[in-house]
N, C-alpha and C. Protein backbone atom coordinates (compact mmCIF):
# COMPACT_ATOMS: atom_id res chain seq x y z
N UNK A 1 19.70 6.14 -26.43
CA UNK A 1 18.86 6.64 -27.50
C UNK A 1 19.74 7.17 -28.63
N UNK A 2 19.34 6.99 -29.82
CA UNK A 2 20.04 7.45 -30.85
C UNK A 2 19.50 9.08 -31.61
N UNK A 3 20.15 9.97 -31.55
CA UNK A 3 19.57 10.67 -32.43
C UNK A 3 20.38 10.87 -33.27
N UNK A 4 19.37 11.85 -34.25
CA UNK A 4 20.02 12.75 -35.56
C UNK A 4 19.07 14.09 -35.35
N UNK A 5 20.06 15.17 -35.87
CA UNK A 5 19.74 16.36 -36.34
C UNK A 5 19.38 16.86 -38.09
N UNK A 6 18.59 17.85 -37.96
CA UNK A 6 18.15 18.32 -39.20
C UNK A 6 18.32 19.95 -39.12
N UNK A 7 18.71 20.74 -40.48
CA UNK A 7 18.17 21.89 -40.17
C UNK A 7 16.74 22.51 -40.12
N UNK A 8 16.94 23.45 -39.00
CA UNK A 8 15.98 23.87 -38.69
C UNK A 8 14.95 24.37 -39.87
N UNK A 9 13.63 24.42 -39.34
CA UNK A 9 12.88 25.28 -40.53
C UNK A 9 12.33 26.95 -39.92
N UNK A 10 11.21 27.06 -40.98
CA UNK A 10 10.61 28.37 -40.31
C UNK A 10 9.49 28.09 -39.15
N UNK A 11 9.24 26.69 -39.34
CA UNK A 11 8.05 26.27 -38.74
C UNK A 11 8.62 25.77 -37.31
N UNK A 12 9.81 25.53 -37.59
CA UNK A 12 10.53 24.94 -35.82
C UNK A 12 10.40 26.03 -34.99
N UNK A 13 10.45 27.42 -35.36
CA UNK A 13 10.81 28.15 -34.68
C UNK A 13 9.78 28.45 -33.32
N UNK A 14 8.51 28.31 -33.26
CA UNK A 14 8.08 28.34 -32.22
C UNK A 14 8.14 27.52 -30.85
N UNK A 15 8.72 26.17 -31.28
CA UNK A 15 9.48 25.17 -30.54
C UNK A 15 10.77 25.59 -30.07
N UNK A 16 11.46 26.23 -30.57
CA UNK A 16 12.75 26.61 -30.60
C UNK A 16 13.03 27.74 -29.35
N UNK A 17 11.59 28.47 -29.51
CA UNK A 17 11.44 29.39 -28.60
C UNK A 17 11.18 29.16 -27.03
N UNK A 18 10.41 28.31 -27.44
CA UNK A 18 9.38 27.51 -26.05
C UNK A 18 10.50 26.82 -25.29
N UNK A 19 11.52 26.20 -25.81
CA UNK A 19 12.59 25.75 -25.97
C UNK A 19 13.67 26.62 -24.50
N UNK A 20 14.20 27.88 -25.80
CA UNK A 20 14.48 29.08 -25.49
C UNK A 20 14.20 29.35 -23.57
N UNK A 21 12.67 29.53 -24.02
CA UNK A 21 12.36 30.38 -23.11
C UNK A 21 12.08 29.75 -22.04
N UNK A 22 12.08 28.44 -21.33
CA UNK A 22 11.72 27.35 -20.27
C UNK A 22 13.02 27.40 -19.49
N UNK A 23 14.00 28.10 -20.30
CA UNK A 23 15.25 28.14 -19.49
C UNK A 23 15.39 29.64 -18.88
N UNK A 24 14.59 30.65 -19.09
CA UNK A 24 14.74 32.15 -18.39
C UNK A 24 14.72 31.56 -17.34
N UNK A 25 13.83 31.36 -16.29
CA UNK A 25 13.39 31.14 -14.94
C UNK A 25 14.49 30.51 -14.10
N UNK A 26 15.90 29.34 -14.90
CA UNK A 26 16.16 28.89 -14.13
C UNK A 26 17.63 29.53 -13.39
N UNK A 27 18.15 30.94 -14.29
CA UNK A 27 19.11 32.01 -14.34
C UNK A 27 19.86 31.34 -14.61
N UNK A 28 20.40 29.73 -15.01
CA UNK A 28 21.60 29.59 -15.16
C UNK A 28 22.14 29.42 -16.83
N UNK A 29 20.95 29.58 -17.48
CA UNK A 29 21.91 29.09 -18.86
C UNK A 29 21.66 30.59 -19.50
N UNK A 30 20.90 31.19 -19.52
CA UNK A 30 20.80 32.84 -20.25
C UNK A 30 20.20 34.32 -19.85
N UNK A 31 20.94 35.04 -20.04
CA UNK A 31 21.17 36.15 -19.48
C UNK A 31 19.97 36.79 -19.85
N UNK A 32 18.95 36.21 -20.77
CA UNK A 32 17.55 36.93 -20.64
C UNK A 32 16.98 36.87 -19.59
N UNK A 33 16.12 37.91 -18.94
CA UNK A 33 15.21 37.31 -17.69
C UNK A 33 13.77 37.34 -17.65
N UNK A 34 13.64 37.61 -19.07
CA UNK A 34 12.18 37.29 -19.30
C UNK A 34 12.01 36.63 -20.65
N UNK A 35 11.11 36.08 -20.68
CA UNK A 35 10.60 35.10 -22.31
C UNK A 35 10.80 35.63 -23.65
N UNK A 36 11.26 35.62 -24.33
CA UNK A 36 11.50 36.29 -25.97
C UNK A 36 10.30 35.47 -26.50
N UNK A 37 9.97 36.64 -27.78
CA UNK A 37 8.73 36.05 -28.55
C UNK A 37 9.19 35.56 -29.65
N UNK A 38 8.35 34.71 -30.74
CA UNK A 38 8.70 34.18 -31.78
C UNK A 38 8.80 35.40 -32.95
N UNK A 39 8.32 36.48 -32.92
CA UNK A 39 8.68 37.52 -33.76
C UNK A 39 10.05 38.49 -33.15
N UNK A 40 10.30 38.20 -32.35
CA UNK A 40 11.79 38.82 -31.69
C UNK A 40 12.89 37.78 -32.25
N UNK A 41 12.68 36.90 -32.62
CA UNK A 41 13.89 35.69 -32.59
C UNK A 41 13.74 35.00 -34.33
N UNK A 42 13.04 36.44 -35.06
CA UNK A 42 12.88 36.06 -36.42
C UNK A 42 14.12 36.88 -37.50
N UNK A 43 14.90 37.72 -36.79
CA UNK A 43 15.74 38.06 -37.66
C UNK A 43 17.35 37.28 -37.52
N UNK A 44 17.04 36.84 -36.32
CA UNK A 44 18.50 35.68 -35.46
C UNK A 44 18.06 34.43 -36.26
N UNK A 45 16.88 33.88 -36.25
CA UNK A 45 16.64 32.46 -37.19
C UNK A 45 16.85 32.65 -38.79
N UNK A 46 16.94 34.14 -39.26
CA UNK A 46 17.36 34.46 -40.81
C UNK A 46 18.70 34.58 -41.00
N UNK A 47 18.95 34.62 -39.81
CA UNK A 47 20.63 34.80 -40.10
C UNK A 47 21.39 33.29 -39.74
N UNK A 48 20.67 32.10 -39.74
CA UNK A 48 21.30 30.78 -39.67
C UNK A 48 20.98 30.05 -41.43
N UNK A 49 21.88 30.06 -41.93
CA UNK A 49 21.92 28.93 -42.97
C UNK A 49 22.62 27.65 -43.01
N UNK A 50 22.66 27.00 -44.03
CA UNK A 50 22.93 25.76 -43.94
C UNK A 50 24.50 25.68 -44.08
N UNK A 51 25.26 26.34 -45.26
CA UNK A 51 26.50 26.45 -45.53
C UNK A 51 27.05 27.22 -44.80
N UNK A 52 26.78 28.33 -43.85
CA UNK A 52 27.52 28.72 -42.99
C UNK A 52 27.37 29.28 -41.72
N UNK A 53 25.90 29.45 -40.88
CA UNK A 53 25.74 29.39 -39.82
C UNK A 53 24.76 28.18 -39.45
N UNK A 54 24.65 27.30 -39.04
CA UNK A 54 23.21 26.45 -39.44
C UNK A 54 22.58 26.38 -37.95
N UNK A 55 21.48 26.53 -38.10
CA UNK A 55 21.00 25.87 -36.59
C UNK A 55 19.87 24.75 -37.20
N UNK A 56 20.45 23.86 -36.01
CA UNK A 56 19.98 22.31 -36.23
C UNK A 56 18.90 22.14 -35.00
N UNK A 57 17.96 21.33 -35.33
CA UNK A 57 16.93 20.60 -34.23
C UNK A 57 17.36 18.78 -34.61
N UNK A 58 17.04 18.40 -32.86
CA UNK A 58 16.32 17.47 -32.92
C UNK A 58 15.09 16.81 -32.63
N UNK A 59 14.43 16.03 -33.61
CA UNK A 59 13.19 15.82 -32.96
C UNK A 59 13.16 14.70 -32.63
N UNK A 60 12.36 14.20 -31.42
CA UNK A 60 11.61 12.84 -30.47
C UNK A 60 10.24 12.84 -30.43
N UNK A 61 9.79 11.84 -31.42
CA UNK A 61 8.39 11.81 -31.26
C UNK A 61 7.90 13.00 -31.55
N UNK A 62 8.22 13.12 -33.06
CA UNK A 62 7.41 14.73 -33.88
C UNK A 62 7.85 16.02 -33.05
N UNK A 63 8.74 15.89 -31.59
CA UNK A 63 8.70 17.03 -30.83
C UNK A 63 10.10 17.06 -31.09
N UNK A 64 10.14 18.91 -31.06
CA UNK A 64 11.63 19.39 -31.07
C UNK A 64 11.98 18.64 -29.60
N UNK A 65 13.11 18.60 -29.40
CA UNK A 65 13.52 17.90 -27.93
C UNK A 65 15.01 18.61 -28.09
N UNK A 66 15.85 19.57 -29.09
CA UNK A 66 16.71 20.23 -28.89
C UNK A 66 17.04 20.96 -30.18
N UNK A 67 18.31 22.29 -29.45
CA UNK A 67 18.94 22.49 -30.70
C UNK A 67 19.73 23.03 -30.33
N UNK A 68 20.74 23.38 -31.59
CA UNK A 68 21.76 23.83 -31.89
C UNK A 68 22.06 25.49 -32.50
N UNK A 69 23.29 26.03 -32.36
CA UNK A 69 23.35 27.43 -33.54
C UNK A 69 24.37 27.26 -33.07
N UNK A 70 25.49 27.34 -34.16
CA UNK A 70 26.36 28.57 -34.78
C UNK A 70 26.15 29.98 -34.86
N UNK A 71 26.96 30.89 -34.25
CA UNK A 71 26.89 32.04 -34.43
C UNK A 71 27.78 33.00 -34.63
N UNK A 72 27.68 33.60 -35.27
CA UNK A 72 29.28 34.86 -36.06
C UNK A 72 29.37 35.13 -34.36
N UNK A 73 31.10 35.07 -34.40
CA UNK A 73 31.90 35.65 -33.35
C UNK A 73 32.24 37.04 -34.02
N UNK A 74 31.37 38.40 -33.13
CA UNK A 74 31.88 39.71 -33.00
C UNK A 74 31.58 40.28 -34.54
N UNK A 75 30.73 39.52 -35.68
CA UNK A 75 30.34 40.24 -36.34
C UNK A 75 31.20 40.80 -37.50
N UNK A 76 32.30 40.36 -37.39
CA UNK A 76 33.25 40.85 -38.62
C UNK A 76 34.02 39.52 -39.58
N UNK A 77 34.39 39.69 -40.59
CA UNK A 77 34.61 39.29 -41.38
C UNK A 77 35.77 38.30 -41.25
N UNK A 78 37.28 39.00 -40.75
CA UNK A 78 38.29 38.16 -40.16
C UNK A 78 37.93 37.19 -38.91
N UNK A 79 36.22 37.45 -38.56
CA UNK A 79 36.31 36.53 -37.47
C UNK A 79 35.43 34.97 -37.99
N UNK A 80 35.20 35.20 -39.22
CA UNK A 80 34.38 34.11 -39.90
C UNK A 80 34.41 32.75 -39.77
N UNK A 81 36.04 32.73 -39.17
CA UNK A 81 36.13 31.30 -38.96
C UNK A 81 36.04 30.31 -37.49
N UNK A 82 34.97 31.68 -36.50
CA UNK A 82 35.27 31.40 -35.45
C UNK A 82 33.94 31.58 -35.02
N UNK A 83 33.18 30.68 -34.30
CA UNK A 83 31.54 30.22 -34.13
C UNK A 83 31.37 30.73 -32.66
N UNK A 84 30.24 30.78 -32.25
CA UNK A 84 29.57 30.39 -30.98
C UNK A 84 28.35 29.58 -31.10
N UNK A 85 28.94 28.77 -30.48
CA UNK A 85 28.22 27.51 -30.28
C UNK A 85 26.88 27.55 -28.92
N UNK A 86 25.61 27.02 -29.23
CA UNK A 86 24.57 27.26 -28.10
C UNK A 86 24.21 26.10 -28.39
N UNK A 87 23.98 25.45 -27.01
CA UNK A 87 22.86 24.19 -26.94
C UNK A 87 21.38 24.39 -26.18
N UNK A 88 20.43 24.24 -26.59
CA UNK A 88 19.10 24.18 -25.95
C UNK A 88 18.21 22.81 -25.28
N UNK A 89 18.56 22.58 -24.52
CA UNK A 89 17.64 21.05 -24.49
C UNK A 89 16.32 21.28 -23.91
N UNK A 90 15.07 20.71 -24.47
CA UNK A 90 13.83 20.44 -23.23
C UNK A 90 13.98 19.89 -22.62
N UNK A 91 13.52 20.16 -21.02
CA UNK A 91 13.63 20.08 -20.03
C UNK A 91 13.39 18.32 -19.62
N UNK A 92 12.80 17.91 -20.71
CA UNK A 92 12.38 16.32 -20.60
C UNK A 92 13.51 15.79 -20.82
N UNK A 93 14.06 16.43 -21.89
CA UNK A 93 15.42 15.54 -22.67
C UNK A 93 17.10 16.07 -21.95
N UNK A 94 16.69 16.31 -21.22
CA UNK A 94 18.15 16.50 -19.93
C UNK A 94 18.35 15.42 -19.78
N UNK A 95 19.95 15.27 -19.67
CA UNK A 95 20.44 13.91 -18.80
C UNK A 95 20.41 12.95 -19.78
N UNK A 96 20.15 12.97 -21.21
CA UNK A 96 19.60 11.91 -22.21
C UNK A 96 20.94 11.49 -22.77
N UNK A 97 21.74 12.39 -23.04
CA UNK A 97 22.96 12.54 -24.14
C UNK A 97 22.33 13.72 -25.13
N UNK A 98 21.09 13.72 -25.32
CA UNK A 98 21.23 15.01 -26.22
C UNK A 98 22.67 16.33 -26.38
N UNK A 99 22.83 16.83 -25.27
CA UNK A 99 24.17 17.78 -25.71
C UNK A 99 24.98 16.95 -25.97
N UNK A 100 25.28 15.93 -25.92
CA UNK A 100 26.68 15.42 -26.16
C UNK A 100 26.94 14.98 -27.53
N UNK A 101 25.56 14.28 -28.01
CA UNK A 101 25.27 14.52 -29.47
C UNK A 101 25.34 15.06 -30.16
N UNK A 102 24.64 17.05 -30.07
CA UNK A 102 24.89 17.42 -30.38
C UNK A 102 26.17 18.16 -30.36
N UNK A 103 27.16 18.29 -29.73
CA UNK A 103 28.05 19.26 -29.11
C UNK A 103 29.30 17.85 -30.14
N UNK A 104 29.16 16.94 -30.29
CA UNK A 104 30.00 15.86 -31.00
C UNK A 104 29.80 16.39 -32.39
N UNK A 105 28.36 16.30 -32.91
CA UNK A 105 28.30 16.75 -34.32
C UNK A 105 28.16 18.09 -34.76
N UNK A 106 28.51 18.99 -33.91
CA UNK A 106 29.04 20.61 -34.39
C UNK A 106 30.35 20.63 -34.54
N UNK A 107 30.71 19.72 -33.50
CA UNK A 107 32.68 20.07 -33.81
C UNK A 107 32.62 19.26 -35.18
N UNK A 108 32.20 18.32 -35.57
CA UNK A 108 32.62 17.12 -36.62
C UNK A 108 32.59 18.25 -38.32
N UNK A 109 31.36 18.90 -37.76
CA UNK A 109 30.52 19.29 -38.70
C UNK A 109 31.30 20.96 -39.21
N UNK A 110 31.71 21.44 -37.75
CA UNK A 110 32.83 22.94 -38.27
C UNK A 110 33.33 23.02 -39.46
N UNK A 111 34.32 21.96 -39.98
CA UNK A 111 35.35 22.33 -40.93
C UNK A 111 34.44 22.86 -42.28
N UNK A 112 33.46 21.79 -42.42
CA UNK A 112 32.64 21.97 -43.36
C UNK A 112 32.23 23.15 -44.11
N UNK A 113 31.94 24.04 -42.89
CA UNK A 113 31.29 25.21 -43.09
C UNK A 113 32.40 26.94 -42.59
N UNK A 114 33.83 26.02 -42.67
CA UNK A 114 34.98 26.81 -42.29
C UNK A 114 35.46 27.24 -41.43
N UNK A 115 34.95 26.78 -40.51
CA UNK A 115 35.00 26.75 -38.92
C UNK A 115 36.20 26.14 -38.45
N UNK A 116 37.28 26.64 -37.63
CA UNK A 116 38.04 25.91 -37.07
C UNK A 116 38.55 26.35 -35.31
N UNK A 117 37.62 27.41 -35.24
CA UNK A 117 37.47 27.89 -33.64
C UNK A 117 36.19 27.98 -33.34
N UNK A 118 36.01 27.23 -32.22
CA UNK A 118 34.41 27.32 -31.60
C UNK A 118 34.62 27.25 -30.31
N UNK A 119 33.63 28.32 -29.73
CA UNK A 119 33.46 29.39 -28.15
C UNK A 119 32.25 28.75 -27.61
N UNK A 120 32.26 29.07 -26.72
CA UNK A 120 30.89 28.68 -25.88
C UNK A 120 31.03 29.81 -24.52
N UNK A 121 29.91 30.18 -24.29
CA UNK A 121 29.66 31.81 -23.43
C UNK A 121 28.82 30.88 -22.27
N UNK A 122 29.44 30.96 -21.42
CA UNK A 122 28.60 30.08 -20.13
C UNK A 122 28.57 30.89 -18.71
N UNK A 123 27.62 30.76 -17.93
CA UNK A 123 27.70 31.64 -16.82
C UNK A 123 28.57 30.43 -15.93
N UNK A 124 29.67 31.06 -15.18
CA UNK A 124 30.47 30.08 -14.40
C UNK A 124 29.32 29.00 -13.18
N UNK A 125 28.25 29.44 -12.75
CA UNK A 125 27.43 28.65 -12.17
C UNK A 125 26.70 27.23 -13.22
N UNK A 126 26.91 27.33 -14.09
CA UNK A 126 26.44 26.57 -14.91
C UNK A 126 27.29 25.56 -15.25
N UNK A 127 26.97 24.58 -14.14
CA UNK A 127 28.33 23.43 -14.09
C UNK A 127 27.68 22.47 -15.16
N UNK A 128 27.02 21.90 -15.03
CA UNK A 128 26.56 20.45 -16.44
C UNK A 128 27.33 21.22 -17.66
N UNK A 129 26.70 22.42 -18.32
CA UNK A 129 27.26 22.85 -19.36
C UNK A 129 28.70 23.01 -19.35
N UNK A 130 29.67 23.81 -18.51
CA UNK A 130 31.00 23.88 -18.56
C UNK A 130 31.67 21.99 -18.40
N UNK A 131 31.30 21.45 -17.61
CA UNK A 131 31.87 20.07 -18.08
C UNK A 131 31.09 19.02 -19.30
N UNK A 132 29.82 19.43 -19.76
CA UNK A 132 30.13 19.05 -20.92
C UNK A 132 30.78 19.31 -22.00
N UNK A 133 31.08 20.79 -22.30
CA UNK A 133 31.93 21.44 -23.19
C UNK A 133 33.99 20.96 -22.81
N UNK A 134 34.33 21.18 -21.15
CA UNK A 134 35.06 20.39 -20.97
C UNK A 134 35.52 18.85 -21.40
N UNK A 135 34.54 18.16 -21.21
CA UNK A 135 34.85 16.63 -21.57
C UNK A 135 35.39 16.44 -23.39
N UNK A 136 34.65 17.40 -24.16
CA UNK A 136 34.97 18.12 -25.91
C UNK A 136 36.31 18.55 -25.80
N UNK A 137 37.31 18.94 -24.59
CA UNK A 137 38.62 19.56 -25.05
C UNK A 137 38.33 21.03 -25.26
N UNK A 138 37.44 21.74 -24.71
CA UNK A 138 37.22 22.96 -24.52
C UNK A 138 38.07 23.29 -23.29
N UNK A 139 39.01 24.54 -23.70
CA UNK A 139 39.29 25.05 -22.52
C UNK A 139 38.81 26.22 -21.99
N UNK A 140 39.56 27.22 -21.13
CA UNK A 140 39.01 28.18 -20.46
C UNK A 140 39.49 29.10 -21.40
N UNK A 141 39.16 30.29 -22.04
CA UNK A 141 39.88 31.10 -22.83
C UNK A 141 39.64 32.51 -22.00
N UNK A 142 38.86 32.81 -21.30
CA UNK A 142 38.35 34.10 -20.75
C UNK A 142 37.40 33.49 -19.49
N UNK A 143 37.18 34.59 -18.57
CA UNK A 143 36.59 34.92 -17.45
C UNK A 143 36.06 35.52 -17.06
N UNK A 144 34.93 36.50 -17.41
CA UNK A 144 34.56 37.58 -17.15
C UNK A 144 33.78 37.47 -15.83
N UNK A 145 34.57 38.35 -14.55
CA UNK A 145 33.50 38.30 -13.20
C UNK A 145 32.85 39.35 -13.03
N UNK A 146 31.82 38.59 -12.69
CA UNK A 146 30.49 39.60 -11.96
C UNK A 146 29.78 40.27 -13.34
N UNK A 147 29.79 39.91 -14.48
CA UNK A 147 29.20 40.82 -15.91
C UNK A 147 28.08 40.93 -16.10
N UNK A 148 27.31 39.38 -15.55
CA UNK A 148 25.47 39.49 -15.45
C UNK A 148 25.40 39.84 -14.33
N UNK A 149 23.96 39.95 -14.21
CA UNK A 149 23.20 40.21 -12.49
C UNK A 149 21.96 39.89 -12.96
N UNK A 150 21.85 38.65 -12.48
CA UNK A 150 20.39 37.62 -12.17
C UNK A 150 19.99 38.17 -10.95
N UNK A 151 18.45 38.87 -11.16
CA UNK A 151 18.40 38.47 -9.62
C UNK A 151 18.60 39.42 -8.57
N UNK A 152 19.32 40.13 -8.50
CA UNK A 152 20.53 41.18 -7.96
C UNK A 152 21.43 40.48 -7.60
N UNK A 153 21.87 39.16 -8.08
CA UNK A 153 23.06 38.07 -7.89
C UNK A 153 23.93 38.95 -8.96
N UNK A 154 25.26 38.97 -8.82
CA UNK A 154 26.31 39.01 -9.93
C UNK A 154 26.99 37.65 -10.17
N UNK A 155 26.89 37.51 -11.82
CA UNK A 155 27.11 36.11 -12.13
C UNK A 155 28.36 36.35 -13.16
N UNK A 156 29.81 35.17 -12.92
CA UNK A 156 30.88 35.24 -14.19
C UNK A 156 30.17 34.59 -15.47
N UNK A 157 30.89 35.07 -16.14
CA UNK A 157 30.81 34.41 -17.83
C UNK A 157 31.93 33.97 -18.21
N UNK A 158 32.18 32.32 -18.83
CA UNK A 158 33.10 32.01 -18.78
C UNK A 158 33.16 31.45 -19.99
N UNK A 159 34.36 31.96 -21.13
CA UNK A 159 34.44 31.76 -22.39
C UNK A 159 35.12 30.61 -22.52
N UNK A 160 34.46 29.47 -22.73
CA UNK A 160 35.32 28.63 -23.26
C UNK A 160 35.67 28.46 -24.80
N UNK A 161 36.95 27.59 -25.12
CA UNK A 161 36.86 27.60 -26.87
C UNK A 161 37.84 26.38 -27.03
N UNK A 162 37.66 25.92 -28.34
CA UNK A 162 38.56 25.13 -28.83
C UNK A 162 39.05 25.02 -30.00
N UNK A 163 40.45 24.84 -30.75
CA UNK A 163 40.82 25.09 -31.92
C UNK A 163 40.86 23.48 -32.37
N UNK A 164 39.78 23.40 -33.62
CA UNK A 164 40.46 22.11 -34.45
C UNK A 164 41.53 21.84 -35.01
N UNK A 165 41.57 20.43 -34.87
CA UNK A 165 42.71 20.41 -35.73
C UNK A 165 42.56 20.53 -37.22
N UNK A 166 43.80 21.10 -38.21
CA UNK A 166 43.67 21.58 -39.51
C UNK A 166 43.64 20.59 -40.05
């Protein structure tokens, strides 16, 4: 299947959420453990623009079927040039290539927007995601054990990152 991405709008966002939130239940991709609402996830969707944080959808058949964000690493200024990267897929569109698509056209797309370090925050149980970010030339940069607790499980977080080339 071929896709393309667009930026997101104001109107994606309830997709985005639904999105979001189909993944609480399964503890492995986010450290929320209950559903976020579409007015909780309205000041995080104001803070994505096009020139320098963007979050992208794709759609299949009029339906979001994924997305993307960029996100300021740590909030400061010297760190501007350094992203966190999130992928979301519906649960239909697993296994498709969707992340690989997208996770191809964020790195392509970094320099653009001044990017030349991009992270990815993964719970170490979360194998599909760590070897897809692997197969990108992501390495291990950090380890954090036992930091969540799903569950009363204690779960690592495992920072991966990769530097483009200049």
């Amino acid at each position: 299947m071929t896709y393309q991405h667009r930026l997101a709008t104001r109107a994606d966002l309830e997709q985005i959420v639904a999105i979001y939130n189909s993944t609480v239940p399964s503890r492995i991709v986010t450290a929320d453990t209950e559903p976020v609402s579409v007015a909780s996830r309205e000041a995080w969707f104001a803070e994505h623009t096009a020139d320098f944080r963007p979050l992208w959808v794709v759609e299949v058949d009029g339906r979001i079927a994924g997305w993307l964000s960029y996100s300021s690493f740590y909030g400061r200024p010297a760190y501007n040039r350094t992203c966190e990267l999130s992928i979301y897929i519906d649960d239909a569109y697993r296994g498709r290539g969707l992340g690989t698509y997208l996770l191809e056209a964020a790195i392509a797309h970094a320099p653009a927007i001044g990017v030349d370090t991009l992270l990815g925050f993964i719970f170490g149980h979360n194998a599909p995601s760590l070897a897809l970010f692997e197969r990108f030339g992501f390495a291990t940069w950090g380890h954090l054990p036992g930091v969540a607790v799903l569950d009363g499980i204690e779960r690592d977080l495992i920072i991966v990152g990769r530097r483009l080339a200049a």
